[in-house]
C-alpha atoms as a PDB file:
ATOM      1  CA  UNK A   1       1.263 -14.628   4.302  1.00  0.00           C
ATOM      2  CA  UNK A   2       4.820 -14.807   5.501  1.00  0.00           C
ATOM      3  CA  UNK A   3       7.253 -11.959   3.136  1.00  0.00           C
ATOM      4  CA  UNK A   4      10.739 -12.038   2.941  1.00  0.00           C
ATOM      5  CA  UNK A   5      12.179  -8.343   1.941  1.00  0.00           C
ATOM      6  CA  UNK A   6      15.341  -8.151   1.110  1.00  0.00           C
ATOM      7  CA  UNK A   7      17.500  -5.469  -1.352  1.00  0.00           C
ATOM      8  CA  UNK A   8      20.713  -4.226  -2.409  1.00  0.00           C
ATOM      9  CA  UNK A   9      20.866  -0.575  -1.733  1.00  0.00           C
ATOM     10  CA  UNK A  10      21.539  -1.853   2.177  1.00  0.00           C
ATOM     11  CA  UNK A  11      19.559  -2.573   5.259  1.00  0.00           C
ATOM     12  CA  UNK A  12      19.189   1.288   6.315  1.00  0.00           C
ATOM     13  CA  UNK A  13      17.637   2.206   2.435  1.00  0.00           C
ATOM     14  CA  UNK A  14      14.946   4.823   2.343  1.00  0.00           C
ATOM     15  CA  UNK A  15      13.472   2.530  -0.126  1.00  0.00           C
ATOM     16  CA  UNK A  16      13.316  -0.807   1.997  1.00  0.00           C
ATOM     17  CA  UNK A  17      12.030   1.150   4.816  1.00  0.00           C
ATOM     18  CA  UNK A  18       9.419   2.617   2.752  1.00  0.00           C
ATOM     19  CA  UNK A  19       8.877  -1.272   1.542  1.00  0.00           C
ATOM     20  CA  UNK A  20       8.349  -2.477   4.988  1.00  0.00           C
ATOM     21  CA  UNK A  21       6.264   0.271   6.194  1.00  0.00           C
ATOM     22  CA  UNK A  22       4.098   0.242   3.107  1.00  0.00           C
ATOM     23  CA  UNK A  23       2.742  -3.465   3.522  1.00  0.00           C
ATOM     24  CA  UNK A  24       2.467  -3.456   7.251  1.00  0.00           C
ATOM     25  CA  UNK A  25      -0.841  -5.577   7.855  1.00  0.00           C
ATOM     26  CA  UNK A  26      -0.488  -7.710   4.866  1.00  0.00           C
ATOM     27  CA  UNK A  27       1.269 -10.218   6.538  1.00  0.00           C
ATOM     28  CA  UNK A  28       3.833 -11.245   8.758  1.00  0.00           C
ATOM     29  CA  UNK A  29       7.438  -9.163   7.408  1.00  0.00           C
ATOM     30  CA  UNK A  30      10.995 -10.104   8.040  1.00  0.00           C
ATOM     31  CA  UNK A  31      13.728  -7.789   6.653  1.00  0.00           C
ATOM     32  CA  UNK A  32      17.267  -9.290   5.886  1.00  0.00           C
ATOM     33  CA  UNK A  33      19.154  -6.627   3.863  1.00  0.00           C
ATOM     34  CA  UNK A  34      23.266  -5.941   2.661  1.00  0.00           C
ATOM     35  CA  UNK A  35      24.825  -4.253   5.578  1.00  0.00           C
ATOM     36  CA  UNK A  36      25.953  -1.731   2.515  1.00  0.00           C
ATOM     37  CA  UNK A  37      25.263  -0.691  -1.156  1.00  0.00           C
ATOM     38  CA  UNK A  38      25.910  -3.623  -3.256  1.00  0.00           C
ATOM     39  CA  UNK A  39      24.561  -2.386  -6.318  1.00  0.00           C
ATOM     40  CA  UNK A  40      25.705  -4.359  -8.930  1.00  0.00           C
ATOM     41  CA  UNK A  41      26.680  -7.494  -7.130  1.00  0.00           C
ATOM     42  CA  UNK A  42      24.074  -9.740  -9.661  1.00  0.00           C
ATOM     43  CA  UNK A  43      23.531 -12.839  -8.095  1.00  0.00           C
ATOM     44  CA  UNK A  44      26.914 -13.660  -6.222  1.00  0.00           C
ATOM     45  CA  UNK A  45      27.079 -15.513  -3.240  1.00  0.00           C
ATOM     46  CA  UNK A  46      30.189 -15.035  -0.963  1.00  0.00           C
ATOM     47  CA  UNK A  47      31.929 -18.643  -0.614  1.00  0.00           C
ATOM     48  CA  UNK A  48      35.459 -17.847   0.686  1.00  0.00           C
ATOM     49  CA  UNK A  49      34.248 -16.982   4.281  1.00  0.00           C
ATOM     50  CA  UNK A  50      31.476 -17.058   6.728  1.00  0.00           C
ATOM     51  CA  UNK A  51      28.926 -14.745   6.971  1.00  0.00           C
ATOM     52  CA  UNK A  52      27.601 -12.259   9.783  1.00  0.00           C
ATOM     53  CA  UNK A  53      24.270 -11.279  10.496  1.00  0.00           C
ATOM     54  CA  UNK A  54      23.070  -8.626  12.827  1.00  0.00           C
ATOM     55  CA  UNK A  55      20.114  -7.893  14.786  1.00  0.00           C
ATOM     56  CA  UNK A  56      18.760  -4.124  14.381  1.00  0.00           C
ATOM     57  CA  UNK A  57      16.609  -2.337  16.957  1.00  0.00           C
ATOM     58  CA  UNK A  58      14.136  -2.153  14.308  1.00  0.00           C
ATOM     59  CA  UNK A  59      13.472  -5.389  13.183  1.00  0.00           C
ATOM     60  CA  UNK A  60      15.093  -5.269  10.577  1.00  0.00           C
ATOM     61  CA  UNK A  61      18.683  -8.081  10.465  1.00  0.00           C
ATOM     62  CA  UNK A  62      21.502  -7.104   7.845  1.00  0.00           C
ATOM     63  CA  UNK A  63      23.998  -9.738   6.380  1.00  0.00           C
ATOM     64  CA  UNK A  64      28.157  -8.426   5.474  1.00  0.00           C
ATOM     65  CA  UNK A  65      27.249  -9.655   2.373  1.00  0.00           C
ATOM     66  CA  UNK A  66      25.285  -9.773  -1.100  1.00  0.00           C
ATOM     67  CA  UNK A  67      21.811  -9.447  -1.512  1.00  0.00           C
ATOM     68  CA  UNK A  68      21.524 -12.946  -2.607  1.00  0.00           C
ATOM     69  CA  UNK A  69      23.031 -13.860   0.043  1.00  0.00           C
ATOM     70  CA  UNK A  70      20.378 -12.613   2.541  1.00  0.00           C
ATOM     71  CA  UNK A  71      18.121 -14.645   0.460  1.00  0.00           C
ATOM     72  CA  UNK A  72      19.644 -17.330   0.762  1.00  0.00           C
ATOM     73  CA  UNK A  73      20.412 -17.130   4.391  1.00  0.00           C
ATOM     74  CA  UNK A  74      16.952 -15.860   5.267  1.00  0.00           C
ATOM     75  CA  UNK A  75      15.084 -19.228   3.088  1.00  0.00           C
ATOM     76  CA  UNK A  76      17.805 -21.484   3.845  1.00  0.00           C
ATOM     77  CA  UNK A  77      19.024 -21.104   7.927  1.00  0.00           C
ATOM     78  CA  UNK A  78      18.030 -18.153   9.578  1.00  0.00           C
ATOM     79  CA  UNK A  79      14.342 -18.593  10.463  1.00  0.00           C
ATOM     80  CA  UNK A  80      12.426 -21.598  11.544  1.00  0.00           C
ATOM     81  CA  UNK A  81       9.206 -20.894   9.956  1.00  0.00           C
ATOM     82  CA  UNK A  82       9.304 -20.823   5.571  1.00  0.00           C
ATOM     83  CA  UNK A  83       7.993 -18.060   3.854  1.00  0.00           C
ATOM     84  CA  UNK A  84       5.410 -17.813   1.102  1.00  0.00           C
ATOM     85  CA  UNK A  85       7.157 -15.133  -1.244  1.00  0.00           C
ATOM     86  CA  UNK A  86      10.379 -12.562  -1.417  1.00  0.00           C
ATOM     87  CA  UNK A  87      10.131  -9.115  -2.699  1.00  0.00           C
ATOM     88  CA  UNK A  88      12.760  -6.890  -3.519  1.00  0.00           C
ATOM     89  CA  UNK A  89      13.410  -2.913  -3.348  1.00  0.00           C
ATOM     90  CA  UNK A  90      12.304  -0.672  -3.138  1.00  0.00           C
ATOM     91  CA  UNK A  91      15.504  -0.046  -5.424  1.00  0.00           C
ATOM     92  CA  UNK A  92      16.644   3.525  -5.270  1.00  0.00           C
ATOM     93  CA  UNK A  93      17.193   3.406  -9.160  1.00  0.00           C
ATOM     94  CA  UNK A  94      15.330   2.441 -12.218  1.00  0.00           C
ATOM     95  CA  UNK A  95      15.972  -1.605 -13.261  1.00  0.00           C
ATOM     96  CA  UNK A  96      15.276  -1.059 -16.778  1.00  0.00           C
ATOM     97  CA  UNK A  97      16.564  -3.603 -19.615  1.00  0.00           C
ATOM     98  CA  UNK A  98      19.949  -4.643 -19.211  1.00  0.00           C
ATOM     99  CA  UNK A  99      20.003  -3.651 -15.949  1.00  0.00           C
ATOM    100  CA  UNK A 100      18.704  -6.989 -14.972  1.00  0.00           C
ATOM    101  CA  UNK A 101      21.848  -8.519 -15.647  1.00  0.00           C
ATOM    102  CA  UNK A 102      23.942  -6.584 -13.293  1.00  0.00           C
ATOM    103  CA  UNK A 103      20.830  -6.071 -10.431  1.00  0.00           C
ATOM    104  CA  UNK A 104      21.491  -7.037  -6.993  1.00  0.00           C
ATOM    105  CA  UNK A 105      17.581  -5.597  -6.597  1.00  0.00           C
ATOM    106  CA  UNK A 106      16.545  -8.470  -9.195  1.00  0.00           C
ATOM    107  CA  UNK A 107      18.992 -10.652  -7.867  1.00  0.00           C
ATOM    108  CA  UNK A 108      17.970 -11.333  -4.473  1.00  0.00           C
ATOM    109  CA  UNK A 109      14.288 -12.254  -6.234  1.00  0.00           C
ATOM    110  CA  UNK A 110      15.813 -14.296  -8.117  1.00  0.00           C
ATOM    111  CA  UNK A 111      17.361 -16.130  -5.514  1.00  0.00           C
ATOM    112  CA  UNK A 112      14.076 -16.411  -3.877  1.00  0.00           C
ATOM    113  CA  UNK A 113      12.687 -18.162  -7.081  1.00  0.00           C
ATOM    114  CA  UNK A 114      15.599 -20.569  -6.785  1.00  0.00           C
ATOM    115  CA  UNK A 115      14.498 -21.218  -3.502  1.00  0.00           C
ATOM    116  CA  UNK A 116      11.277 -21.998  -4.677  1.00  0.00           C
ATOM    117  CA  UNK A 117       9.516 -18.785  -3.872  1.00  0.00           C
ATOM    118  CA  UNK A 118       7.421 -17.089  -5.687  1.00  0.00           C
ATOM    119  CA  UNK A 119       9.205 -13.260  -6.466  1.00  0.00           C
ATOM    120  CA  UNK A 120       8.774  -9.711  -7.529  1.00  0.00           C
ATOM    121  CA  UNK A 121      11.480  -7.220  -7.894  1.00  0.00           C
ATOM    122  CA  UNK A 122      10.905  -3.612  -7.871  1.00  0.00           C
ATOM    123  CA  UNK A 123      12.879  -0.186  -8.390  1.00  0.00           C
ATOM    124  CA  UNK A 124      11.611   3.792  -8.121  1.00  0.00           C
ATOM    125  CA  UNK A 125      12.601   5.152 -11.778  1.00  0.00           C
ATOM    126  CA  UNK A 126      14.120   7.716  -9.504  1.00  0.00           C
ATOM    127  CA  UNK A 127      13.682  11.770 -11.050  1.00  0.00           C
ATOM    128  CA  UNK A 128      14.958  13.317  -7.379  1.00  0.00           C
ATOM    129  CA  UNK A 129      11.268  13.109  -5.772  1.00  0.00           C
ATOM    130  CA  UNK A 130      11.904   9.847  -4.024  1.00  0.00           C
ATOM    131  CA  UNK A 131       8.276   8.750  -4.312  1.00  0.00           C
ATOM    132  CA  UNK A 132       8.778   5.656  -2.830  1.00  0.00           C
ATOM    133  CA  UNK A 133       5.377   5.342  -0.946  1.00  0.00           C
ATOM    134  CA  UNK A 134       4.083   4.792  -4.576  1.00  0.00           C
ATOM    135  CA  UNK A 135       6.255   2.032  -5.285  1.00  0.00           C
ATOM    136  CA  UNK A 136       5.394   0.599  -2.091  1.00  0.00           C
ATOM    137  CA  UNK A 137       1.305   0.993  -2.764  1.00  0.00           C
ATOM    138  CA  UNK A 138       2.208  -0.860  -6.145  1.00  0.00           C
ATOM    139  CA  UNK A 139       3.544  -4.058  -4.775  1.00  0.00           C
ATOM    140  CA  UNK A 140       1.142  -4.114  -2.333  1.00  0.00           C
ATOM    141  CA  UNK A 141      -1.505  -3.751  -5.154  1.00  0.00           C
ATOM    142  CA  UNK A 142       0.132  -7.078  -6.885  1.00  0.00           C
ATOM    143  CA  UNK A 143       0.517  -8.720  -3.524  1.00  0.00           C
ATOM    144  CA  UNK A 144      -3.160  -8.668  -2.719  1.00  0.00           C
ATOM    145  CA  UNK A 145      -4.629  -9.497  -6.140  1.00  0.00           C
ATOM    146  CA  UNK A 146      -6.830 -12.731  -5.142  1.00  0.00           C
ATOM    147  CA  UNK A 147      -6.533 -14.096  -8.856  1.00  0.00           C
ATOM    148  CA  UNK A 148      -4.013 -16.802  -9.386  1.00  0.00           C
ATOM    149  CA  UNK A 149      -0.740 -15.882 -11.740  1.00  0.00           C
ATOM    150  CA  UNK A 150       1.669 -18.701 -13.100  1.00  0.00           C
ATOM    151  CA  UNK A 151       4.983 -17.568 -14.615  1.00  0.00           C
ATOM    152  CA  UNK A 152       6.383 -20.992 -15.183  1.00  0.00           C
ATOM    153  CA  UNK A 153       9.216 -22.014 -13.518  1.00  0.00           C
ATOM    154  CA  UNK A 154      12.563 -19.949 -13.205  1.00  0.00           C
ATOM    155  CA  UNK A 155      10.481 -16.672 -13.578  1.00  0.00           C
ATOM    156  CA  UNK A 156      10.061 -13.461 -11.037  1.00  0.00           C
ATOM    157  CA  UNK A 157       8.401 -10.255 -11.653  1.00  0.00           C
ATOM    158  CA  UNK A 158      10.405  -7.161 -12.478  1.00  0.00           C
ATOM    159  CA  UNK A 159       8.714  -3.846 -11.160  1.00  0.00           C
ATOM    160  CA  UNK A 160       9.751  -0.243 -12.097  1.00  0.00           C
ATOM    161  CA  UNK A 161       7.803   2.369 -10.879  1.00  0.00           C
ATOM    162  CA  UNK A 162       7.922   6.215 -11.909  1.00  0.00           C
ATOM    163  CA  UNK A 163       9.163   8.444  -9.760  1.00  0.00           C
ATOM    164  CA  UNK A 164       5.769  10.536  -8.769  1.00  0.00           C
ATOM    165  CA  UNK A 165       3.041  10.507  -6.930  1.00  0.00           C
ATOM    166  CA  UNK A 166       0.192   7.326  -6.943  1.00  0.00           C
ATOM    167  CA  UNK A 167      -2.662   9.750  -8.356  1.00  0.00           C
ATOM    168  CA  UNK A 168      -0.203  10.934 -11.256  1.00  0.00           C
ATOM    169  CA  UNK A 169       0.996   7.016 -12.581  1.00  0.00           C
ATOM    170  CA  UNK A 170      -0.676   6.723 -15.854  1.00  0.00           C
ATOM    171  CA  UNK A 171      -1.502   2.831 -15.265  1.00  0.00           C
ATOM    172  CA  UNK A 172       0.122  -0.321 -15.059  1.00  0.00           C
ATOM    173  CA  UNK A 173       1.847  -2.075 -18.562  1.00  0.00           C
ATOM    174  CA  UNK A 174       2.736  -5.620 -18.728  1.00  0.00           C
ATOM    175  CA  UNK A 175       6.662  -4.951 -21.087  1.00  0.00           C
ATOM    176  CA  UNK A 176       9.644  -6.736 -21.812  1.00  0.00           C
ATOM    177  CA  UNK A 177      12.959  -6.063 -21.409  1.00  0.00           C
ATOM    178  CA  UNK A 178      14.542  -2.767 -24.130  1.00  0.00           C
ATOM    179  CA  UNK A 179      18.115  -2.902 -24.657  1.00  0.00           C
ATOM    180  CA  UNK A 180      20.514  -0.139 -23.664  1.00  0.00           C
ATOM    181  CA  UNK A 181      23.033   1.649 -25.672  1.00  0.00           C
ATOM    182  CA  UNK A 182      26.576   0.656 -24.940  1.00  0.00           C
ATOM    183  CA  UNK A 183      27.731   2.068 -21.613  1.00  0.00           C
ATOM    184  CA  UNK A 184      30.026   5.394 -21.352  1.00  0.00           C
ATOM    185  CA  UNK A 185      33.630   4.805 -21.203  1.00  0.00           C
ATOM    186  CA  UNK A 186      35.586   4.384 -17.315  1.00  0.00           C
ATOM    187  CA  UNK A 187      36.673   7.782 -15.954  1.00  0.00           C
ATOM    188  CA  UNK A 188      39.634   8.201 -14.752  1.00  0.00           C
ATOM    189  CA  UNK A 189      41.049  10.081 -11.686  1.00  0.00           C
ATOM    190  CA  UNK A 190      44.062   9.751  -9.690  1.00  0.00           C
ATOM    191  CA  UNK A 191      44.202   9.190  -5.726  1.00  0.00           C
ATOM    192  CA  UNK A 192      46.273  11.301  -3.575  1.00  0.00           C
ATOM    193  CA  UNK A 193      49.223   8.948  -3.882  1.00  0.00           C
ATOM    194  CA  UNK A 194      49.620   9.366  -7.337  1.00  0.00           C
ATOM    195  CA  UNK A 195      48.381   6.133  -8.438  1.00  0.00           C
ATOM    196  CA  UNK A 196      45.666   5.614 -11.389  1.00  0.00           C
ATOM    197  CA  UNK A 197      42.057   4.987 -10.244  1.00  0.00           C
ATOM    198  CA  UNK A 198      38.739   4.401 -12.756  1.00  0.00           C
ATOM    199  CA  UNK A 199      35.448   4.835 -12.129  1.00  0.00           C
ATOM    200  CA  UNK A 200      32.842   2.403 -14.082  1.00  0.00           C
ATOM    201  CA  UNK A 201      30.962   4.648 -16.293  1.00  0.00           C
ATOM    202  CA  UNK A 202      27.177   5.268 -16.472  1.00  0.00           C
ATOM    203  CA  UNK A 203      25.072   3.378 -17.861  1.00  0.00           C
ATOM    204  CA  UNK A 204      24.041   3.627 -21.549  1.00  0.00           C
ATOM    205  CA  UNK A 205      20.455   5.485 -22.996  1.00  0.00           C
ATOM    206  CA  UNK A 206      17.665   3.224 -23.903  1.00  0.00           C
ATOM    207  CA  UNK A 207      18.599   1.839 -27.358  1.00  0.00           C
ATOM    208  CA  UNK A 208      15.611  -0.251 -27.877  1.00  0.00           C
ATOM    209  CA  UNK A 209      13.550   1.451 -26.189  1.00  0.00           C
ATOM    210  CA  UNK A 210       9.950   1.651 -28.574  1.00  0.00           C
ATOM    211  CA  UNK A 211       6.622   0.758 -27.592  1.00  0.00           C
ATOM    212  CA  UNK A 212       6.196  -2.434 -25.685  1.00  0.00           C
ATOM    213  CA  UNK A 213       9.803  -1.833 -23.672  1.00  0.00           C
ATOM    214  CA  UNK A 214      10.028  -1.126 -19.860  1.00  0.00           C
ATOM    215  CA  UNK A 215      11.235   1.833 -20.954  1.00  0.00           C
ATOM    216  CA  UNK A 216       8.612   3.199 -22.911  1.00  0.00           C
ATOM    217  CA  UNK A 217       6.140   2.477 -20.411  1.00  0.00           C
ATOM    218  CA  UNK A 218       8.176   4.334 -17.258  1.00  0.00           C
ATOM    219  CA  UNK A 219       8.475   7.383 -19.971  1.00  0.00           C
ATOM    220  CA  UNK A 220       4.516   7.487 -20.600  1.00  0.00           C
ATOM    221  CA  UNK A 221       4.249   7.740 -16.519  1.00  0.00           C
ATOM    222  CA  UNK A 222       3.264   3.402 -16.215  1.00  0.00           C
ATOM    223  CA  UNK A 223       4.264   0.566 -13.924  1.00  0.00           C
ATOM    224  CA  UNK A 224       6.329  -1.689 -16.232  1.00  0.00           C
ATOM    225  CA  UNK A 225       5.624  -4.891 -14.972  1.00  0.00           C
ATOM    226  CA  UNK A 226       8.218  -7.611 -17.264  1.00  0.00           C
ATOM    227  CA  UNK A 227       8.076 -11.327 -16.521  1.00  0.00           C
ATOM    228  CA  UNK A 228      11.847 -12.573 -16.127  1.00  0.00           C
ATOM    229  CA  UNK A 229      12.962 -15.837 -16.417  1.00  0.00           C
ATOM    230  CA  UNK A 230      16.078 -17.199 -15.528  1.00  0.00           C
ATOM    231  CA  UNK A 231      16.864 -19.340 -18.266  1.00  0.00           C
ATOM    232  CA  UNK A 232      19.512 -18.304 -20.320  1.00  0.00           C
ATOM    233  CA  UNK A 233      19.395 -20.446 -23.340  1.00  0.00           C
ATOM    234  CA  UNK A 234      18.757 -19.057 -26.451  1.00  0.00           C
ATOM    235  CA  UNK A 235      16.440 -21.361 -27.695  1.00  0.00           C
ATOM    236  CA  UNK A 236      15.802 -20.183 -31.367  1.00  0.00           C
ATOM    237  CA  UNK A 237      19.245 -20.975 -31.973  1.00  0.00           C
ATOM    238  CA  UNK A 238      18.980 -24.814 -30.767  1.00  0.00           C
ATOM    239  CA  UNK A 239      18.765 -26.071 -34.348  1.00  0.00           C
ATOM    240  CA  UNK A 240      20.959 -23.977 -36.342  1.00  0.00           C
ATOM    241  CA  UNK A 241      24.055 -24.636 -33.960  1.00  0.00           C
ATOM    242  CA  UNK A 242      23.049 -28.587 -33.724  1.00  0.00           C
ATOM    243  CA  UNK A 243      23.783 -28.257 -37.605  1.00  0.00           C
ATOM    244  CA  UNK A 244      26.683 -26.241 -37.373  1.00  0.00           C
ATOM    245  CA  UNK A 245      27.942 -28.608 -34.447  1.00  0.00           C
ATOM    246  CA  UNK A 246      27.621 -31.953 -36.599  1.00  0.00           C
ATOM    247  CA  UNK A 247      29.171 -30.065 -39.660  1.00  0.00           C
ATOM    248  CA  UNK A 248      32.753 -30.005 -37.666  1.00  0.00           C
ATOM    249  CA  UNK A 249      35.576 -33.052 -38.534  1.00  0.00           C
ATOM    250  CA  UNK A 250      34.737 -35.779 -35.826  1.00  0.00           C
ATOM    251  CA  UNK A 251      36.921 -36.351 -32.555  1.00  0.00           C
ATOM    252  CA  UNK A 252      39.023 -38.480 -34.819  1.00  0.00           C
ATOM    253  CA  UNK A 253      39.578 -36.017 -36.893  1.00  0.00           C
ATOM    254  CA  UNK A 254      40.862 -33.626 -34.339  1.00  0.00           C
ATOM    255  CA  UNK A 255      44.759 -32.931 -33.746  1.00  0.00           C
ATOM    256  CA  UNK A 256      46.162 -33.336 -30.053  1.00  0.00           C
END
């Protein structure tokens, strides 16, 4: 098995090294990482210059870019041999929700499943013990599992782990995605020239957040494991706006 790993917290993350280390032996590893934190970068790809990747005495190569586009890169230039899969993370923070929108962590799997790659993407619910090495032993848990799984197409695997040690995880759930509460307002400050700055405020609480959600499970102590697809189309609503399409005045009707 050939395994692309790839994040967004940057190539010199605790989290990916932890990732790297923890499925040594499983097959053959190539690392191609952000050269910094781009948390938050979702899945943009940098089109208005070229890109630089550099060689690390470790292994490891990092891109001056996104995390998707070290996927990209990595599937589509960069190595001569394909790969079988991409995973993700370890993310330094929980991807919980409506995180996934935002996610540069879920992003570069997604990219991979673009690609054509099968992908998993997976985050520490972090609590300050930085118990990555569980994480790790998780995705190397789904990564040897002989029995065959089919998402459909468009679909990855979205991972969050607790943040403690493997013999204190409560299990694994299969979830879908809660909701958060709206997010807290910007914050401002001012720079030492005078001049108005903001700071994007946190993240909102778990609104829907019940039984069944990714994050009820992480709260119990579980592995949420949440099948993401990419498609975006609302699909319940097909029918209703077809009827509330063919109820406007036809292009005849319409005024210039």
């Amino acid at each position: 098995m050939r395994i692309l790993l790839s994040n967004d917290d940057g190539v010199h993350s605790p989290g990916l090294v932890a990732l790297y280390e923890g499925l040594q032996g499983l097959g053959e590893l190539e690392v191609v990482a952000p050269d910094r934190d781009h948390s938050g970068a979702s899945n943009s790809l940098t089109l208005s210059r070229p890109l630089t990747v550099e060689d690390h005495p470790n292994g490891f190569h990092s891109v001056d870019g996104t995390p998707t586009d070290c996927v990209h890169l990595a599937v589509n230039g960069l190595f001569n041999e394909p790969f079988d899969r991409v995973v993700s993370g370890i993310n330094t923070h929980a991807n919980l929700g409506d995180d996934v929108i935002y996610s540069g962590t879920v992003a570069a799997a997604t990219e991979g499943r673009h690609l054509g790659l099968p992908a998993i993407a997976v985050s520490l619910v972090n609590n300050g013990h930085f118990h990555y090495q569980t994480a790790a032993r998780v995705v190397r848990m789904l990564l040897e599992s002989t029995r065959a799984l089919s998402l459909g197409p468009r679909s990855i695997l979205n991972v969050n782990v607790p943040d403690v040690s493997w013999s204190e995880l409560s299990g694994f759930r299969v979830t879908r995605l809660g909701h958060r509460e709206r997010a807290e307002g910007a914050v401002p400050m001012t720079c030492p020239r005078g001049k108005q700055r903001y700071w994007i405020g946190a993240a909102g609480r778990g609104g829907d957040a019940g039984p069944g959600t990714d994050f009820h499970a992480v709260r119990e102590g579980y592995v949420s494991i949440t099948p993401v697809q990419i498609d975006m189309t609302r699909h319940e609503s097909l029918s209703g706006l077809r009827e509330w399409v063919d109820g406007l005045p036809g292009l005849e009707g319409t005024q210039a």
